[in-house]
N, C-alpha and C. Protein backbone atom coordinates (compact mmCIF):
# COMPACT_ATOMS: atom_id res chain seq x y z
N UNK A 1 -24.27 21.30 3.04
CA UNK A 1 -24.40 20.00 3.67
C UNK A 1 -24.60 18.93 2.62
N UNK A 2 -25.33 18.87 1.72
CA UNK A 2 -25.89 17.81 0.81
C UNK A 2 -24.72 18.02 -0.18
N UNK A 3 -24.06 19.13 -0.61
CA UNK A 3 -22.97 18.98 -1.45
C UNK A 3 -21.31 18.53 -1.21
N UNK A 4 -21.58 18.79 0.54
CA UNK A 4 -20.31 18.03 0.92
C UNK A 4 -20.74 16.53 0.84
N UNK A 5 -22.04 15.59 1.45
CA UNK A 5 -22.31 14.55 1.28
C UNK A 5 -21.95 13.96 -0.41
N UNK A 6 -22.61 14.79 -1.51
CA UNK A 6 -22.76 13.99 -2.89
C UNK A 6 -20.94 14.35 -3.17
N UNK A 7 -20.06 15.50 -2.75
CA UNK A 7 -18.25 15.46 -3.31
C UNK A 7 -18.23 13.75 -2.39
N UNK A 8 -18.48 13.22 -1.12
CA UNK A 8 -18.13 11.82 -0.78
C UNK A 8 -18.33 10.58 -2.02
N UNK A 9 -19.27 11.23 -2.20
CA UNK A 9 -20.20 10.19 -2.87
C UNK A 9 -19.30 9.69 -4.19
N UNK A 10 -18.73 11.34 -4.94
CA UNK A 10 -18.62 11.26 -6.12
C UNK A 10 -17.20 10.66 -6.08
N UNK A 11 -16.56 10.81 -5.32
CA UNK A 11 -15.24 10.30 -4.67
C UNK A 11 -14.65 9.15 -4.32
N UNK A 12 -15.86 8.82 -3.76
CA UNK A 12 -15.79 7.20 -3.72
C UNK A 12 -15.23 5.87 -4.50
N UNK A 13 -15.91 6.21 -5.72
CA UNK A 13 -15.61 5.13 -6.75
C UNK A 13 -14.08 5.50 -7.15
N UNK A 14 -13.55 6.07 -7.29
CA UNK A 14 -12.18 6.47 -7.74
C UNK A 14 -11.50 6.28 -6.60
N UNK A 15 -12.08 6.79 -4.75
CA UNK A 15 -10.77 6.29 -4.12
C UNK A 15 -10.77 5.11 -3.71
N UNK A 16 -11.67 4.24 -4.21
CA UNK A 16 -11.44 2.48 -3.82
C UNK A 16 -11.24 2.30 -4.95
N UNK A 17 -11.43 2.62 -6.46
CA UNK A 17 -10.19 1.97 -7.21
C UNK A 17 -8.96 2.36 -7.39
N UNK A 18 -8.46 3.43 -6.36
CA UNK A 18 -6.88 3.54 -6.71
C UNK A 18 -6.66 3.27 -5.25
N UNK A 19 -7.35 2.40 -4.24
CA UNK A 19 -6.49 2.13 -2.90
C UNK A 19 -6.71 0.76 -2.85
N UNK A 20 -7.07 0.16 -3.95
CA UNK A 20 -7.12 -1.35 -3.14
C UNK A 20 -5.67 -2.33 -3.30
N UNK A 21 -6.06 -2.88 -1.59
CA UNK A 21 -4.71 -3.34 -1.28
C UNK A 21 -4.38 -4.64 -2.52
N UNK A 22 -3.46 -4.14 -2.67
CA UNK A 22 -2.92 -5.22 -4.13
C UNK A 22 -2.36 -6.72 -3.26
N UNK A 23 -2.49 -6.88 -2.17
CA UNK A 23 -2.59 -8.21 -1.53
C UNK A 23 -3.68 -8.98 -2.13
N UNK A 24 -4.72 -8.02 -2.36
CA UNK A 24 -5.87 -8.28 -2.19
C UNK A 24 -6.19 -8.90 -4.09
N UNK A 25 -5.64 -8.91 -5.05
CA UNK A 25 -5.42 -8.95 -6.43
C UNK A 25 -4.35 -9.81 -6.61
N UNK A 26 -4.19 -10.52 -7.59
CA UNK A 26 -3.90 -11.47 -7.85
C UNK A 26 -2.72 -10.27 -9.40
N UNK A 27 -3.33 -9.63 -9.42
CA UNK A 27 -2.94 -8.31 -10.45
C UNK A 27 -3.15 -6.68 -9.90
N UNK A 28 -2.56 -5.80 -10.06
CA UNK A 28 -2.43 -4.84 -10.12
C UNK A 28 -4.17 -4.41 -11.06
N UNK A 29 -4.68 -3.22 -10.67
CA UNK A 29 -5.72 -2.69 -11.51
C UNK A 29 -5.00 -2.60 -12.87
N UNK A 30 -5.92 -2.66 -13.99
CA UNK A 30 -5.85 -1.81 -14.87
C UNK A 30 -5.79 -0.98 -14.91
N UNK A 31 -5.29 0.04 -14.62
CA UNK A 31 -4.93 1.26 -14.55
C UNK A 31 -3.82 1.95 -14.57
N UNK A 32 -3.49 3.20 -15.43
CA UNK A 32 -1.86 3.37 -15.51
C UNK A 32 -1.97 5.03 -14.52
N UNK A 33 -0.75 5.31 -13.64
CA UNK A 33 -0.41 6.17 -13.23
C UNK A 33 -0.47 7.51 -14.23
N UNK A 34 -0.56 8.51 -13.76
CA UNK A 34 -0.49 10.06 -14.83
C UNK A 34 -1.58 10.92 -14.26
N UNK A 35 -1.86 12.17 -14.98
CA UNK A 35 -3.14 12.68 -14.70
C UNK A 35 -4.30 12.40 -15.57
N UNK A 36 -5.25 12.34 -14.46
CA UNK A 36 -6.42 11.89 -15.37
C UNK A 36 -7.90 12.57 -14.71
N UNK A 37 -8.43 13.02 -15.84
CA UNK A 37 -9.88 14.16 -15.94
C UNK A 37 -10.67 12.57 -15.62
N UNK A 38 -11.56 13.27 -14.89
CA UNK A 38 -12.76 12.39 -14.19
C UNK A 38 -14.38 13.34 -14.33
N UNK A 39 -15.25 12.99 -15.16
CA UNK A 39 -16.12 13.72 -15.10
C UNK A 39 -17.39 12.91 -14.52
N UNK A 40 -18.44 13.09 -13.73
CA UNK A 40 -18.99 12.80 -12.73
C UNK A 40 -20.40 13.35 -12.96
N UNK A 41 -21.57 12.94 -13.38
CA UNK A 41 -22.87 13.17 -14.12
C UNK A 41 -23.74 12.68 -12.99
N UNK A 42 -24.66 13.64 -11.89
CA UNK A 42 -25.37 13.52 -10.75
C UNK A 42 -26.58 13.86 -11.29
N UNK A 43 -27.37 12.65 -10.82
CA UNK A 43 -29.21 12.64 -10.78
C UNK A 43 -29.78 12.71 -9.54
N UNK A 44 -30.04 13.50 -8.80
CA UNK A 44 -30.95 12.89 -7.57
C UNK A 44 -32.33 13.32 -7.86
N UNK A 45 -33.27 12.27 -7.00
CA UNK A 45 -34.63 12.84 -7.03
C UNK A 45 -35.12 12.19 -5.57
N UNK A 46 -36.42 12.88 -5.40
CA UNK A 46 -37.03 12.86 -3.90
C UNK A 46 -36.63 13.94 -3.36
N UNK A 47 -37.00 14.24 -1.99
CA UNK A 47 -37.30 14.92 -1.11
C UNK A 47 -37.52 16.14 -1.35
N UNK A 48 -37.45 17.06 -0.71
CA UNK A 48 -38.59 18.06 -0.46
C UNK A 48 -38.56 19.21 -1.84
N UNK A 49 -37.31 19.02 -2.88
CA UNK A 49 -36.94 20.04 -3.28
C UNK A 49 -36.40 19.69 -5.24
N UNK A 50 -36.62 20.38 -6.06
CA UNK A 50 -36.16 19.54 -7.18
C UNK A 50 -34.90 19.76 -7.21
N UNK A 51 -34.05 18.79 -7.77
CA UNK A 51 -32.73 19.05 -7.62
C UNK A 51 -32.00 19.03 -9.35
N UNK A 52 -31.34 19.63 -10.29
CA UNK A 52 -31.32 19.06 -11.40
C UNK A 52 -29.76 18.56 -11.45
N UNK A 53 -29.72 17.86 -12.46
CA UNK A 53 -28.37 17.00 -12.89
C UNK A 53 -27.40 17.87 -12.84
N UNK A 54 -26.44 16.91 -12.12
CA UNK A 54 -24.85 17.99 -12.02
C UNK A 54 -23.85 17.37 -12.51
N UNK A 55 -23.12 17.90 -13.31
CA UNK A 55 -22.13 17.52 -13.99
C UNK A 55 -20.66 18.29 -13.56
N UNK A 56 -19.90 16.98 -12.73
CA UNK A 56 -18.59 17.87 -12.06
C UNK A 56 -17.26 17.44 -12.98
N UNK A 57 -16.24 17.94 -13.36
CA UNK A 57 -15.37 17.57 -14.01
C UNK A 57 -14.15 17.88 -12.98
N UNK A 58 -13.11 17.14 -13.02
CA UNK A 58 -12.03 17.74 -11.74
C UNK A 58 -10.89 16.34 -13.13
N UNK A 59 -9.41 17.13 -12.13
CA UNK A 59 -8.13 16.50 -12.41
C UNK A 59 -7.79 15.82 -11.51
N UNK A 60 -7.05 14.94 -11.51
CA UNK A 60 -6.36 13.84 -11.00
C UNK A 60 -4.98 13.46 -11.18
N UNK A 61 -3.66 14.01 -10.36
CA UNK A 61 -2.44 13.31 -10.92
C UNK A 61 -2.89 12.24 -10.00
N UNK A 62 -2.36 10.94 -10.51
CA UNK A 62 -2.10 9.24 -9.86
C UNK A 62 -0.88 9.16 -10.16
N UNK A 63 0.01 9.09 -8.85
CA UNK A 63 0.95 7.95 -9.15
C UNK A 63 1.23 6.39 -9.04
N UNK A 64 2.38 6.19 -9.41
CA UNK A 64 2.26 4.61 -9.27
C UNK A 64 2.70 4.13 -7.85
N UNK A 65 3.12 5.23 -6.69
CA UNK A 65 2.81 5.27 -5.18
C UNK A 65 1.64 4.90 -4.81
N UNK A 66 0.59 5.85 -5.44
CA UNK A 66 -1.02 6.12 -5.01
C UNK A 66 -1.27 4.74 -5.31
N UNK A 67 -1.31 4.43 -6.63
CA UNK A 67 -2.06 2.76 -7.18
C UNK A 67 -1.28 2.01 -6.08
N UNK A 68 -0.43 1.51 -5.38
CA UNK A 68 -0.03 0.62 -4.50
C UNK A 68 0.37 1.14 -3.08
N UNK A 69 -0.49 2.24 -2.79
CA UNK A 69 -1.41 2.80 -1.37
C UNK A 69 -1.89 2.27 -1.10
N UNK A 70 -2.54 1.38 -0.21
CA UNK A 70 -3.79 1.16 0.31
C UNK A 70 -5.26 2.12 1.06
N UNK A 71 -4.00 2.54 1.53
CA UNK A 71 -4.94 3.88 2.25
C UNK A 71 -5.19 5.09 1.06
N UNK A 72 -4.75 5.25 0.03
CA UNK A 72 -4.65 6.54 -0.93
C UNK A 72 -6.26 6.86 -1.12
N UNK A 73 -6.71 8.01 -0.49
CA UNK A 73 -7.88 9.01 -0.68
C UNK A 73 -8.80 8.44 0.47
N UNK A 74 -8.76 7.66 1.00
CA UNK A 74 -9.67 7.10 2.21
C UNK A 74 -9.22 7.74 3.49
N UNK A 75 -8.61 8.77 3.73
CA UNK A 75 -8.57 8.98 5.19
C UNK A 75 -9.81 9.90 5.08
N UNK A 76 -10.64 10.59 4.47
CA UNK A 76 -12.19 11.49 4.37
C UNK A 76 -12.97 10.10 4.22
N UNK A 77 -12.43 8.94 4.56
CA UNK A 77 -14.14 8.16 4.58
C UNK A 77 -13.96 7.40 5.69
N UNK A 78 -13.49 8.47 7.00
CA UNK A 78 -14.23 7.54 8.16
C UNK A 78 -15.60 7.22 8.38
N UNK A 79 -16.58 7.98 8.01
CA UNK A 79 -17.70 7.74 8.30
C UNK A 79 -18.57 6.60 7.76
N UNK A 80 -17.62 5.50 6.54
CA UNK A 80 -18.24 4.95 5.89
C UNK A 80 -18.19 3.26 5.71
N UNK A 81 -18.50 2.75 5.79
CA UNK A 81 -18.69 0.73 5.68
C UNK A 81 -18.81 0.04 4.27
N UNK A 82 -17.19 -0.30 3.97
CA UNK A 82 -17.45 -1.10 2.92
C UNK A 82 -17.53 -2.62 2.91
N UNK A 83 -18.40 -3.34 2.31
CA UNK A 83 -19.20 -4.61 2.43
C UNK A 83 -19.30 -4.77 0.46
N UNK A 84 -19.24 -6.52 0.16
CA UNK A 84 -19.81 -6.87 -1.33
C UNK A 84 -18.18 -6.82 -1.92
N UNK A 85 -17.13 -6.32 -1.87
CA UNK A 85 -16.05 -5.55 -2.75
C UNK A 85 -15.88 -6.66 -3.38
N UNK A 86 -15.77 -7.09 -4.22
CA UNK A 86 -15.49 -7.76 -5.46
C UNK A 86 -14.21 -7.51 -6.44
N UNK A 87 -13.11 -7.87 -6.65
CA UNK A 87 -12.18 -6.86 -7.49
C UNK A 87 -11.67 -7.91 -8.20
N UNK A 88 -11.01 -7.20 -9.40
CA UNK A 88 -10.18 -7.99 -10.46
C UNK A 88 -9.22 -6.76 -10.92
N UNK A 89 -8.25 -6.91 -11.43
CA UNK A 89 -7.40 -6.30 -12.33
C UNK A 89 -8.46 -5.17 -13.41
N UNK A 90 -9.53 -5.73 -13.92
CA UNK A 90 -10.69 -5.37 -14.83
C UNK A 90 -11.55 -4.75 -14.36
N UNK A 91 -11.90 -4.63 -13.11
CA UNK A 91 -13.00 -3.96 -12.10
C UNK A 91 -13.43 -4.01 -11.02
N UNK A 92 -14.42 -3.67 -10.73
CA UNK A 92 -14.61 -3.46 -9.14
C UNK A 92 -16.21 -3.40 -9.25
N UNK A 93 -16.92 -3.74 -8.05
CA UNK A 93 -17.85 -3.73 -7.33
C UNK A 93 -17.93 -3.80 -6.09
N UNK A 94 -18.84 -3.24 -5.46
CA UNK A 94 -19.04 -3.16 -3.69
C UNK A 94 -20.29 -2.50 -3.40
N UNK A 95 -20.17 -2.61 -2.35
CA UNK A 95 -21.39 -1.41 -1.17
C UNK A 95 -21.05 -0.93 -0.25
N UNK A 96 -21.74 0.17 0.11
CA UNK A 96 -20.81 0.90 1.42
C UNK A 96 -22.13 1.64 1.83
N UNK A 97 -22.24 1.74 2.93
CA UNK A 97 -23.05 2.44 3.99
C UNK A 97 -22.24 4.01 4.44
N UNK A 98 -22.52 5.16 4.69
CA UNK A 98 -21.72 6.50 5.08
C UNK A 98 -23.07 6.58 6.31
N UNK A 99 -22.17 7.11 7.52
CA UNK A 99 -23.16 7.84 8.51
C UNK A 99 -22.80 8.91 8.44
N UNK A 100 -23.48 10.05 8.58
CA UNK A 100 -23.32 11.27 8.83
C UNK A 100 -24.00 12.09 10.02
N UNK A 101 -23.38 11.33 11.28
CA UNK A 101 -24.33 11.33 12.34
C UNK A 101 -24.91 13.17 12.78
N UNK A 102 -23.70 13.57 12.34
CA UNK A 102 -23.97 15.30 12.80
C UNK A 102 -24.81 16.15 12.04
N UNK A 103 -25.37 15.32 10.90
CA UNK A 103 -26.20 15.96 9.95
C UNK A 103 -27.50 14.61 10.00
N UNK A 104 -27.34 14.15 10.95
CA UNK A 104 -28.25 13.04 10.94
C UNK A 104 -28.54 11.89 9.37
N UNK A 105 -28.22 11.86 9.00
CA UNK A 105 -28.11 11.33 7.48
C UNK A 105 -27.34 10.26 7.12
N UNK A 106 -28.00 9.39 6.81
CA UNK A 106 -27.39 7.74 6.38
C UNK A 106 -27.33 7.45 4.61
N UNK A 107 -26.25 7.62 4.06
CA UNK A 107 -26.05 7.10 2.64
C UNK A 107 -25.79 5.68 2.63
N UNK A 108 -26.73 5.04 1.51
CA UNK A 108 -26.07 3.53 1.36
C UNK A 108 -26.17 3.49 -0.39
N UNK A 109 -25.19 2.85 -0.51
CA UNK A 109 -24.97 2.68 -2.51
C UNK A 109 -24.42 1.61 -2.56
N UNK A 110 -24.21 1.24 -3.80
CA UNK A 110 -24.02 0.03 -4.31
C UNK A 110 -22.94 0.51 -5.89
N UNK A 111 -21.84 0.31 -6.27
CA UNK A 111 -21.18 0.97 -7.12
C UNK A 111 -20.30 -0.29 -7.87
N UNK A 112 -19.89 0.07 -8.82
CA UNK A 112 -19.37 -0.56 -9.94
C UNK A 112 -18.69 0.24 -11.11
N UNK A 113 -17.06 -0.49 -11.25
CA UNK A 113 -16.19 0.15 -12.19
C UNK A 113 -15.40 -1.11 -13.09
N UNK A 114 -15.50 0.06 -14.14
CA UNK A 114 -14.38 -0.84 -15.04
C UNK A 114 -13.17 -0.21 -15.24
N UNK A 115 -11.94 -1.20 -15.39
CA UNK A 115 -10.52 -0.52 -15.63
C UNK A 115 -10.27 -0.89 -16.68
N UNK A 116 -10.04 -0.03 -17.57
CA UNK A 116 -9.38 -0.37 -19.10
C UNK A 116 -8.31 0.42 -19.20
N UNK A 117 -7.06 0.27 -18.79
CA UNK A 117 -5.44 0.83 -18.69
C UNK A 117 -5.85 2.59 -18.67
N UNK A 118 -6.22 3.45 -19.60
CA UNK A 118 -5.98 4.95 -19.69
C UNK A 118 -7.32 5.43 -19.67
N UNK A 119 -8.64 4.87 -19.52
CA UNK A 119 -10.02 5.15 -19.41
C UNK A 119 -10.47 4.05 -18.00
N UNK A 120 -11.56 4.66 -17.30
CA UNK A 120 -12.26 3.67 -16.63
C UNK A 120 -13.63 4.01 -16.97
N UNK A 121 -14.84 3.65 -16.62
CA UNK A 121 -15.85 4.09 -15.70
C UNK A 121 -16.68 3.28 -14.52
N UNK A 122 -17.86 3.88 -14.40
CA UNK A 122 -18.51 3.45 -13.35
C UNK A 122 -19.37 3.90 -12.92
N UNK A 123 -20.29 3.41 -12.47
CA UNK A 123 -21.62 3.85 -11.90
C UNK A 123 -22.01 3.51 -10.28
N UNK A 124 -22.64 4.32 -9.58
CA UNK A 124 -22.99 4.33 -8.53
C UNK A 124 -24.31 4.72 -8.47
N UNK A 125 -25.32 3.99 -7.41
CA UNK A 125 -26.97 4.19 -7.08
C UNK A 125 -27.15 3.86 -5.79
N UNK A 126 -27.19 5.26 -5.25
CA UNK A 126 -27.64 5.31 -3.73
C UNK A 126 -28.43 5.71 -3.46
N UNK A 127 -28.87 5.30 -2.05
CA UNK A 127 -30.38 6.03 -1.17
C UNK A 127 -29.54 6.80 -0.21
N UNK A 128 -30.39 8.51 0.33
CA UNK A 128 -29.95 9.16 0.95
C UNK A 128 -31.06 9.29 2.07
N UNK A 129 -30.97 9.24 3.44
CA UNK A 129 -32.07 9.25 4.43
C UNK A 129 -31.69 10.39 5.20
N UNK A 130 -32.53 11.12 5.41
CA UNK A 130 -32.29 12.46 6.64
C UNK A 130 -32.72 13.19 6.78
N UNK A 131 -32.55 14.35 7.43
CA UNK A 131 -34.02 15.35 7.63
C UNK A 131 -34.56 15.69 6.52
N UNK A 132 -34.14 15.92 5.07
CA UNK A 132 -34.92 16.23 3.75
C UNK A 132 -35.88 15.03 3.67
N UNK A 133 -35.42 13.45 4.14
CA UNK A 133 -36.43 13.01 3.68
C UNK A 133 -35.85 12.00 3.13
N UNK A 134 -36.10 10.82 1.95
CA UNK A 134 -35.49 10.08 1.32
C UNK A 134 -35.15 10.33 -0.09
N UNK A 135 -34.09 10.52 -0.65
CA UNK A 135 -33.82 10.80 -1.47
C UNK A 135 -32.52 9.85 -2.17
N UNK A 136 -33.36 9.84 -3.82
CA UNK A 136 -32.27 8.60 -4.26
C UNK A 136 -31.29 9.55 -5.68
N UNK A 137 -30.12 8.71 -5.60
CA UNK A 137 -28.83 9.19 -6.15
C UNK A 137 -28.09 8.31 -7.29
N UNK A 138 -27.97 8.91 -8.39
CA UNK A 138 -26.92 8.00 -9.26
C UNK A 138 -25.96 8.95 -10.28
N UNK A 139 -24.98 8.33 -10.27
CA UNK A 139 -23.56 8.53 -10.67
C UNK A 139 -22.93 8.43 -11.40
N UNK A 140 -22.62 8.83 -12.13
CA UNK A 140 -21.76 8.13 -13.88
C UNK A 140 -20.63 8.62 -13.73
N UNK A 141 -19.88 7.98 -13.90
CA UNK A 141 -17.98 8.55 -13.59
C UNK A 141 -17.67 7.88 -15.22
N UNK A 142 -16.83 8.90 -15.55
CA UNK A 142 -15.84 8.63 -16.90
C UNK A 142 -14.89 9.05 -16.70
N UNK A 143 -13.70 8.27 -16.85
CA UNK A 143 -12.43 8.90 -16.35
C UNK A 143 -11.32 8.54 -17.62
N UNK A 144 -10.21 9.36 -17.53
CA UNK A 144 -9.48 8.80 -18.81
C UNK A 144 -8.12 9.61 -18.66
N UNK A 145 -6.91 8.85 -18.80
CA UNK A 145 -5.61 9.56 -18.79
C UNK A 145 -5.10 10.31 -19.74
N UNK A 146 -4.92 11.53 -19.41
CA UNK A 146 -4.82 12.79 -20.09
C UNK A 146 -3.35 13.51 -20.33
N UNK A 147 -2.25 12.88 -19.47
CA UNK A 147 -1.17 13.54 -19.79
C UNK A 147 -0.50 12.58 -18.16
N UNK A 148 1.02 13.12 -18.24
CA UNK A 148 1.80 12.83 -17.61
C UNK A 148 1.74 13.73 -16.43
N UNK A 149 1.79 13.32 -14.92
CA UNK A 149 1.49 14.04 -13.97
C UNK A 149 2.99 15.04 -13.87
């Protein structure tokens, strides 16, 4: 349960910077199409249990379809409210609320990325509410293009 919640979590920042509607930009992201390693550095602390730092690494082909998707990786975030989005060609900021009514559990974060053409990163710091209790969350994403998809 809590590890399908924190894969949303970790997911997040990468699928709102490769779906935003380029109506919405004045420029295209910084960002170039290919595959690209994303490694993902998790802190939580609070509630009932110690939890220690997780460090996820995963692949990524992007194409230059996906970057001018709108919808690309957001159909797994019905459950969630984005509010704040801020964007440039250079980066991103926002907030988003997730319900997880069937696990009773409300995520809210606040996240921020930078695009530099073949690297990004970004950070995310959320509160997690639910039967464990309150528990808070942060995120370090490093991402970087690694080869041709």
């Amino acid at each position: 349960m809590l590890k399908a919640n924190q894969n949303v979590c970790l997911t997040t920042l990468l699928a709102l910077a490769l779906s935003l509607p380029m109506a919405a930009l004045a420029e295209q992201p910084n960002l170039e199409a290919g595959l690209w390693s994303f490694t993902n550095t998790t802190t939580m602390e609070g509630g009932p249990m110690e939890i220690p730092e997780e460090e996820n690494t995963y692949q990524e082909c992007v194409t230059e379809e996906d970057l001018a998707d709108p919808d690309f990786l957001l159909e797994d975030m019905d459950n969630c409210e984005v509010s704040n989005l801020d964007l440039s060609s250079g980066g991103m900021s926002y907030s988003m609320v997730c319900e997880e009514p069937e696990v009773g559990m409300t995520v809210t974060m606040d996240s921020e990325a930078s695009f530099m053409g073949e690297t990004m990163s970004g950070t995310m710091d959320g509160k997690m509410e639910g039967p464990m209790g309150e528990m808070t969350l942060h995120v370090v994403t490093e991402g970087e293009r690694i080869d041709d998809c």
